[in-house]
N, C-alpha and C. Protein backbone atom coordinates (compact mmCIF):
# COMPACT_ATOMS: atom_id res chain seq x y z
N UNK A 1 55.86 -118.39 25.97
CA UNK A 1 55.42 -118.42 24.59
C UNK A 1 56.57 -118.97 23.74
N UNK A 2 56.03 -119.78 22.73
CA UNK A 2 57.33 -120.23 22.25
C UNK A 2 57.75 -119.27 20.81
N UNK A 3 58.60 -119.81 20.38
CA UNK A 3 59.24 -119.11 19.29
C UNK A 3 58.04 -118.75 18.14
N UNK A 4 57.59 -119.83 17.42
CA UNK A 4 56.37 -120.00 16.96
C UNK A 4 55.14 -118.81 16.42
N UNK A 5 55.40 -118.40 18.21
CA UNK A 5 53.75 -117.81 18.31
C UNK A 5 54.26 -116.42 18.40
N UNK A 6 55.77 -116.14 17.99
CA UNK A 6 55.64 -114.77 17.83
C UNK A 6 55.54 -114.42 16.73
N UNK A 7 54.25 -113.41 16.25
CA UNK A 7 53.96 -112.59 15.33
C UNK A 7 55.09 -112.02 14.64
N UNK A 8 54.93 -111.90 13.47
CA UNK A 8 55.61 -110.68 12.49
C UNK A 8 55.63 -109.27 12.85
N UNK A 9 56.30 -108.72 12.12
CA UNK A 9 55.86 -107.22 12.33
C UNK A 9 56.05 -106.05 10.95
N UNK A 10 55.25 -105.29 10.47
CA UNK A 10 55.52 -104.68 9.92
C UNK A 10 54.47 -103.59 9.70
N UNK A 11 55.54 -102.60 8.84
CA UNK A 11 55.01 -100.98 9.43
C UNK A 11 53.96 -101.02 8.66
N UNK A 12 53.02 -100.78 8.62
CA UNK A 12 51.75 -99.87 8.20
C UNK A 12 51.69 -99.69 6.36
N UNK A 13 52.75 -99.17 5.90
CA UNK A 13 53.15 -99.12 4.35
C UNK A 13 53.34 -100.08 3.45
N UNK A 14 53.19 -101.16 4.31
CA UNK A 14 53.71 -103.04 3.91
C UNK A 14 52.50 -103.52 4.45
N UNK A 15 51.39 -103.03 4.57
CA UNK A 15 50.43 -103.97 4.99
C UNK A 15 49.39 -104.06 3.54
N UNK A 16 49.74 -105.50 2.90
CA UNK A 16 49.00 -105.25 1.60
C UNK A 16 47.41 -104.87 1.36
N UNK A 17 47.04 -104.08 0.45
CA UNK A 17 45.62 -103.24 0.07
C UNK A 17 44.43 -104.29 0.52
N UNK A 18 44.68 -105.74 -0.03
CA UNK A 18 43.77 -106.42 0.56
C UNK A 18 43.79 -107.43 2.04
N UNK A 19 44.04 -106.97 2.58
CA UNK A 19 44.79 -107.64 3.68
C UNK A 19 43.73 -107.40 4.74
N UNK A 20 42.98 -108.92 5.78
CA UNK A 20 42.51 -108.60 6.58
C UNK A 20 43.13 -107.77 8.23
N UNK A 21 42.44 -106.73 8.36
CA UNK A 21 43.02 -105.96 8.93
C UNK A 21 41.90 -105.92 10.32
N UNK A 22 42.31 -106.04 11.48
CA UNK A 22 41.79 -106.03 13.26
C UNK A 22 42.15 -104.91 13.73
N UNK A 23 41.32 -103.68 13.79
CA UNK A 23 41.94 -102.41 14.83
C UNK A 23 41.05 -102.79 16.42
N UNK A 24 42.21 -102.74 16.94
CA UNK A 24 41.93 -102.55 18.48
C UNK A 24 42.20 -101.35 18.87
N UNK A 25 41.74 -100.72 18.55
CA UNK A 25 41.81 -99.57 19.36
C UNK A 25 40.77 -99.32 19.86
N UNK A 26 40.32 -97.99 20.97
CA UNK A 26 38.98 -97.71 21.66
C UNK A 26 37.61 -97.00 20.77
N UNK A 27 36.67 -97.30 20.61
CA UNK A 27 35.67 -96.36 19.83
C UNK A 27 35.79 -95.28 19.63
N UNK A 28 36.29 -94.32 20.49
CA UNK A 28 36.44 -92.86 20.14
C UNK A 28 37.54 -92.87 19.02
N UNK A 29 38.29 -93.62 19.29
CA UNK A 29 39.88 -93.88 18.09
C UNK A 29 39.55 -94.41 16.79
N UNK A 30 38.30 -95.16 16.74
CA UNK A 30 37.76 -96.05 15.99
C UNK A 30 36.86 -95.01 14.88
N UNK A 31 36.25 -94.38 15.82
CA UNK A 31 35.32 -93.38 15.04
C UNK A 31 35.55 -92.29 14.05
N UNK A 32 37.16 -91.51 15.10
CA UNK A 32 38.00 -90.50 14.50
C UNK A 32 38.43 -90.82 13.11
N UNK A 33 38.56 -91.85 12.82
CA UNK A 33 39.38 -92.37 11.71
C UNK A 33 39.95 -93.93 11.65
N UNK A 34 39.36 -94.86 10.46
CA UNK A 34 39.90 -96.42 10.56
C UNK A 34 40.44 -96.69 9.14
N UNK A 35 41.15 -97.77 9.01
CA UNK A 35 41.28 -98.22 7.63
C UNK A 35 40.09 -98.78 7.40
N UNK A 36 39.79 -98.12 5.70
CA UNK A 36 38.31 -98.60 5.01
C UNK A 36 38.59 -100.11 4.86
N UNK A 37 37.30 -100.84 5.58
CA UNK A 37 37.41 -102.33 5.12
C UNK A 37 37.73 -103.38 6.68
N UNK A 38 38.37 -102.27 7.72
CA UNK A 38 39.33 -102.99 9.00
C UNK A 38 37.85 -103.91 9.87
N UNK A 39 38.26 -104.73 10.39
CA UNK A 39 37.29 -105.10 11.65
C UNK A 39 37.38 -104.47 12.98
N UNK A 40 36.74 -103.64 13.48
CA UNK A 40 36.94 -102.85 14.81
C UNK A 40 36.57 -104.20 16.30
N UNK A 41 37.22 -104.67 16.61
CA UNK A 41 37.63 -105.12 18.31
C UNK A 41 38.22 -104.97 19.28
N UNK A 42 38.00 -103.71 19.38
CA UNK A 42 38.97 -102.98 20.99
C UNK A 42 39.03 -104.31 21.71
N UNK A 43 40.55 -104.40 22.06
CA UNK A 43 41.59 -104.77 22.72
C UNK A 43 40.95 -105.43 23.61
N UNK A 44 40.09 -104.48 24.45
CA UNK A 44 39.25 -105.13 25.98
C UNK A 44 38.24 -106.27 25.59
N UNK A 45 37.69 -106.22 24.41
CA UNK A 45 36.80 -106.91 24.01
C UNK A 45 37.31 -108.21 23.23
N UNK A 46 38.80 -108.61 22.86
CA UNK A 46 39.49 -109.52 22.09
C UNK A 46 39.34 -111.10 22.74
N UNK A 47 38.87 -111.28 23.69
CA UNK A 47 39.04 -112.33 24.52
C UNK A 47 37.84 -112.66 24.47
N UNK A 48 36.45 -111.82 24.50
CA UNK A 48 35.03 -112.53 23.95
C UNK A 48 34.55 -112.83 22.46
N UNK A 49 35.32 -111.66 22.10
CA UNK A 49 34.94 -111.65 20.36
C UNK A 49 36.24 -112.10 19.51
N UNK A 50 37.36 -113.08 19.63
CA UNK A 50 38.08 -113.48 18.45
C UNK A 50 37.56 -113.99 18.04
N UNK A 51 36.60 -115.34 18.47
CA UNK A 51 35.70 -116.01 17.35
C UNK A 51 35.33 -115.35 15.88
N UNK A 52 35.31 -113.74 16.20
CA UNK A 52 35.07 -113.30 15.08
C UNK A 52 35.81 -112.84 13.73
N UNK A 53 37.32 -113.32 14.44
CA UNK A 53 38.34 -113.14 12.90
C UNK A 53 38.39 -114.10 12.51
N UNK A 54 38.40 -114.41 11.31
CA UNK A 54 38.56 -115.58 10.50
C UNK A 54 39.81 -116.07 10.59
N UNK A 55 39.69 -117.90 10.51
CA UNK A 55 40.91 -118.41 10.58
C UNK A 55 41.52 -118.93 8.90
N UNK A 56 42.80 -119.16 8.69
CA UNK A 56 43.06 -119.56 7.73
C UNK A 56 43.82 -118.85 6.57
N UNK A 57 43.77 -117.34 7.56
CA UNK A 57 44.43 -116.69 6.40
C UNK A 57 45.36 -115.68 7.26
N UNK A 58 45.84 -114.93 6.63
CA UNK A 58 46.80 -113.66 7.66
C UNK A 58 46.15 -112.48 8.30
N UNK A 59 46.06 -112.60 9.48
CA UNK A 59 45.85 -111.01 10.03
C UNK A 59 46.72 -110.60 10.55
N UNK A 60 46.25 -108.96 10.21
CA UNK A 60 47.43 -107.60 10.47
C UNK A 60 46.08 -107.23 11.43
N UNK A 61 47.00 -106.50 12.70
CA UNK A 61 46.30 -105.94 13.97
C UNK A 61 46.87 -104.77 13.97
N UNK A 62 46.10 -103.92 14.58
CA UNK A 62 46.77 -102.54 14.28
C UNK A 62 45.69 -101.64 15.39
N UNK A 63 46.44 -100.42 16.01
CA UNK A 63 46.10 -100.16 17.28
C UNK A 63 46.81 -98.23 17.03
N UNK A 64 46.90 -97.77 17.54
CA UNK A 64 47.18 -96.35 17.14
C UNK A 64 49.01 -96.08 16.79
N UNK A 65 49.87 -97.20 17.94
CA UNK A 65 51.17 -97.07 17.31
C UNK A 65 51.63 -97.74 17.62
N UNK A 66 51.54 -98.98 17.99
CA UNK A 66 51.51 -100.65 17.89
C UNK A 66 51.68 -101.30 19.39
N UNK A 67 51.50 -100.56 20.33
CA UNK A 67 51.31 -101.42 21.55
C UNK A 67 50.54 -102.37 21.44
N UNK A 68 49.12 -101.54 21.88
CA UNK A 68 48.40 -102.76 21.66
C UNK A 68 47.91 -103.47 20.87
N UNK A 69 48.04 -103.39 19.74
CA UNK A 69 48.33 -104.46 18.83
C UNK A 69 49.20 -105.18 19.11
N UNK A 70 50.32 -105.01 19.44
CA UNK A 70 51.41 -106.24 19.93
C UNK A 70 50.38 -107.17 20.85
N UNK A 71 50.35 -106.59 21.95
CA UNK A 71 49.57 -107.37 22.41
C UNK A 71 48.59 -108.54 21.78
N UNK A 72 47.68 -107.73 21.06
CA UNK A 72 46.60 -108.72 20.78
C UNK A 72 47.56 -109.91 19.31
N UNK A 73 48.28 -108.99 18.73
CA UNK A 73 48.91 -110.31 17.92
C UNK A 73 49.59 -111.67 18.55
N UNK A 74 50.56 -110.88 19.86
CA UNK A 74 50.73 -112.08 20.59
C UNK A 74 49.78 -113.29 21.29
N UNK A 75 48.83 -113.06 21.46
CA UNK A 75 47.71 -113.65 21.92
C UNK A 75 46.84 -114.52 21.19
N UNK A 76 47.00 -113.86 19.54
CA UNK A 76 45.73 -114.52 18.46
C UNK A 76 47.27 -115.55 18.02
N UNK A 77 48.60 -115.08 17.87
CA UNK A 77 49.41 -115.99 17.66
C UNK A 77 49.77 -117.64 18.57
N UNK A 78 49.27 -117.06 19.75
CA UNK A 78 49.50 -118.06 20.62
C UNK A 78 48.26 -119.19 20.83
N UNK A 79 47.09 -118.71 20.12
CA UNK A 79 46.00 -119.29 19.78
C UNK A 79 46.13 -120.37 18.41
N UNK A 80 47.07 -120.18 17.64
CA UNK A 80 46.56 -120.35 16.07
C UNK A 80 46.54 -119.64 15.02
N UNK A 81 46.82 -118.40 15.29
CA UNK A 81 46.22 -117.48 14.40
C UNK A 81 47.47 -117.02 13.23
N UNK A 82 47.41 -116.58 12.33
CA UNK A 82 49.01 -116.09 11.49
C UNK A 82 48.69 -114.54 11.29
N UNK A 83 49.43 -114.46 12.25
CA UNK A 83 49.07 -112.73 12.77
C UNK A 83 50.17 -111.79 12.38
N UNK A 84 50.10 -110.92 11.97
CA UNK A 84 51.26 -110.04 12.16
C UNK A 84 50.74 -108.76 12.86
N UNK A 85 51.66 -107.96 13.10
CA UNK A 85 51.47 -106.61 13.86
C UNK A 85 51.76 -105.97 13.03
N UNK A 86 51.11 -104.92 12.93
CA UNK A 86 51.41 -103.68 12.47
C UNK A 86 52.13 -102.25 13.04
N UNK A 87 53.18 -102.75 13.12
CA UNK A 87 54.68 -102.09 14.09
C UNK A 87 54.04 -100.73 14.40
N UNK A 88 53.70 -99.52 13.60
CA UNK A 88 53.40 -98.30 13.75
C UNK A 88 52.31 -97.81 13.65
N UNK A 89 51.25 -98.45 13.50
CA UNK A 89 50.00 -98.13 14.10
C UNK A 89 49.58 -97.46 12.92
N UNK A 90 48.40 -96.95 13.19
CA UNK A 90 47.49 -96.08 12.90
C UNK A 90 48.21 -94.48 12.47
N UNK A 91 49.17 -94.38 12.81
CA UNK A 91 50.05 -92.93 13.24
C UNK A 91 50.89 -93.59 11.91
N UNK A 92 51.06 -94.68 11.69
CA UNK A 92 52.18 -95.02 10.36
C UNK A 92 51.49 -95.07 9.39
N UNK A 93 49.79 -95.75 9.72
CA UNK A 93 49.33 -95.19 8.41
C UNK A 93 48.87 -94.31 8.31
N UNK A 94 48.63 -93.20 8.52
CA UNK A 94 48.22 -91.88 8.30
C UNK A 94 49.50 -91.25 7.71
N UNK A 95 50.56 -91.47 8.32
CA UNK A 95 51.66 -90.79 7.71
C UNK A 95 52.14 -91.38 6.21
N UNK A 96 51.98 -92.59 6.05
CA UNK A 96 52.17 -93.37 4.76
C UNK A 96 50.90 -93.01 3.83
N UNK A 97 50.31 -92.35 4.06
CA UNK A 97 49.33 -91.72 2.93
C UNK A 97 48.26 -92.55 2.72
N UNK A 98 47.94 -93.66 3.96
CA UNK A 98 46.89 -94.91 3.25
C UNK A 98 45.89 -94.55 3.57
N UNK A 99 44.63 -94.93 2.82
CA UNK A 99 43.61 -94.42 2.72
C UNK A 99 42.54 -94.46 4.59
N UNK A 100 41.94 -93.71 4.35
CA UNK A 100 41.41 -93.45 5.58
C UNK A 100 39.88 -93.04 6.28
N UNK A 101 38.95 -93.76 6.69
CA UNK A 101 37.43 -93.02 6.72
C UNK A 101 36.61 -93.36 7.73
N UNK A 102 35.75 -92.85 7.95
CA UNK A 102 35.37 -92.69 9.46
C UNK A 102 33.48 -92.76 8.85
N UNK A 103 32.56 -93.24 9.91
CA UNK A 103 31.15 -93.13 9.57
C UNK A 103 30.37 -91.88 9.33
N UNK A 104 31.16 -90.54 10.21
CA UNK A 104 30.54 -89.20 9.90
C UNK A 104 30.53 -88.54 9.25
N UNK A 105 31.25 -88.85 8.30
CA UNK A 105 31.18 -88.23 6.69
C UNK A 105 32.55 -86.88 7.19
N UNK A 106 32.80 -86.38 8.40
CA UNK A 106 34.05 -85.57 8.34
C UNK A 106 35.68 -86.38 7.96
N UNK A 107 36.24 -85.06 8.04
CA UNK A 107 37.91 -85.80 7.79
C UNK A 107 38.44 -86.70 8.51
N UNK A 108 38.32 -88.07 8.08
CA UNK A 108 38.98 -88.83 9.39
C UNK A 108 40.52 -88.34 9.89
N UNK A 109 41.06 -88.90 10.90
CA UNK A 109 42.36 -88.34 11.47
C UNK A 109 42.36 -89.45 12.67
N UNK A 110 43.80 -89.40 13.05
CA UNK A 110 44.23 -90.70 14.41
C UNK A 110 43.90 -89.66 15.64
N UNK A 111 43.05 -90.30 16.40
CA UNK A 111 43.10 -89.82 17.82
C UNK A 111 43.74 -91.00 18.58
């Protein structure tokens, strides 16, 4: 991979309010609790469904505490994509106080 296609990185607290946002994480992780607004594409599924992030602008990927998000940023970077990672996951934003909600109407939270 060249220099290029490596992604940014930054924590969770720096990821701006309107910012398109990719959680890969697994459905059960997805369900527990997401950023309001994120696109949900578990990780396993990134290789049939990128077609579905938009090109042209910045995405932040974000995963429970940034593995796999690394991953998938390296990958949408090496494609084209202007990706950054979101260094601390899901676990950085919960701790950074950012907003947080889930479809079941309970308290979302990071599993």
């Amino acid at each position: 991979m060249t220099e290029q296609a490596r992604p940014q990185q930054v924590p969770a607290a720096e990821v701006p309010a309107d910012a398109l946002l990719v959680d890969v994480r697994e459905p059960d992780e997805w369900t527990a609790g997401h950023a309001p607004g994120a696109v949900h594409i578990p990780l396993g599924q990134l290789g049939a469904r990128y077609t579905e992030i938009p090109q042209g602008g910045r995405v932040y990927v974000i995963c429970r505490a940034g593995s796999r998000s690394a991953q998938a940023a390296h990958a949408l970077a090496g494609a084209g994509w202007d990706v950054v990672n979101v260094s601390d996951g899901m676990n950085g934003w919960a701790a950074a106080g950012r907003p947080m909600t889930n479809e079941s109407g309970t308290t979302p939270y990071v599993a």
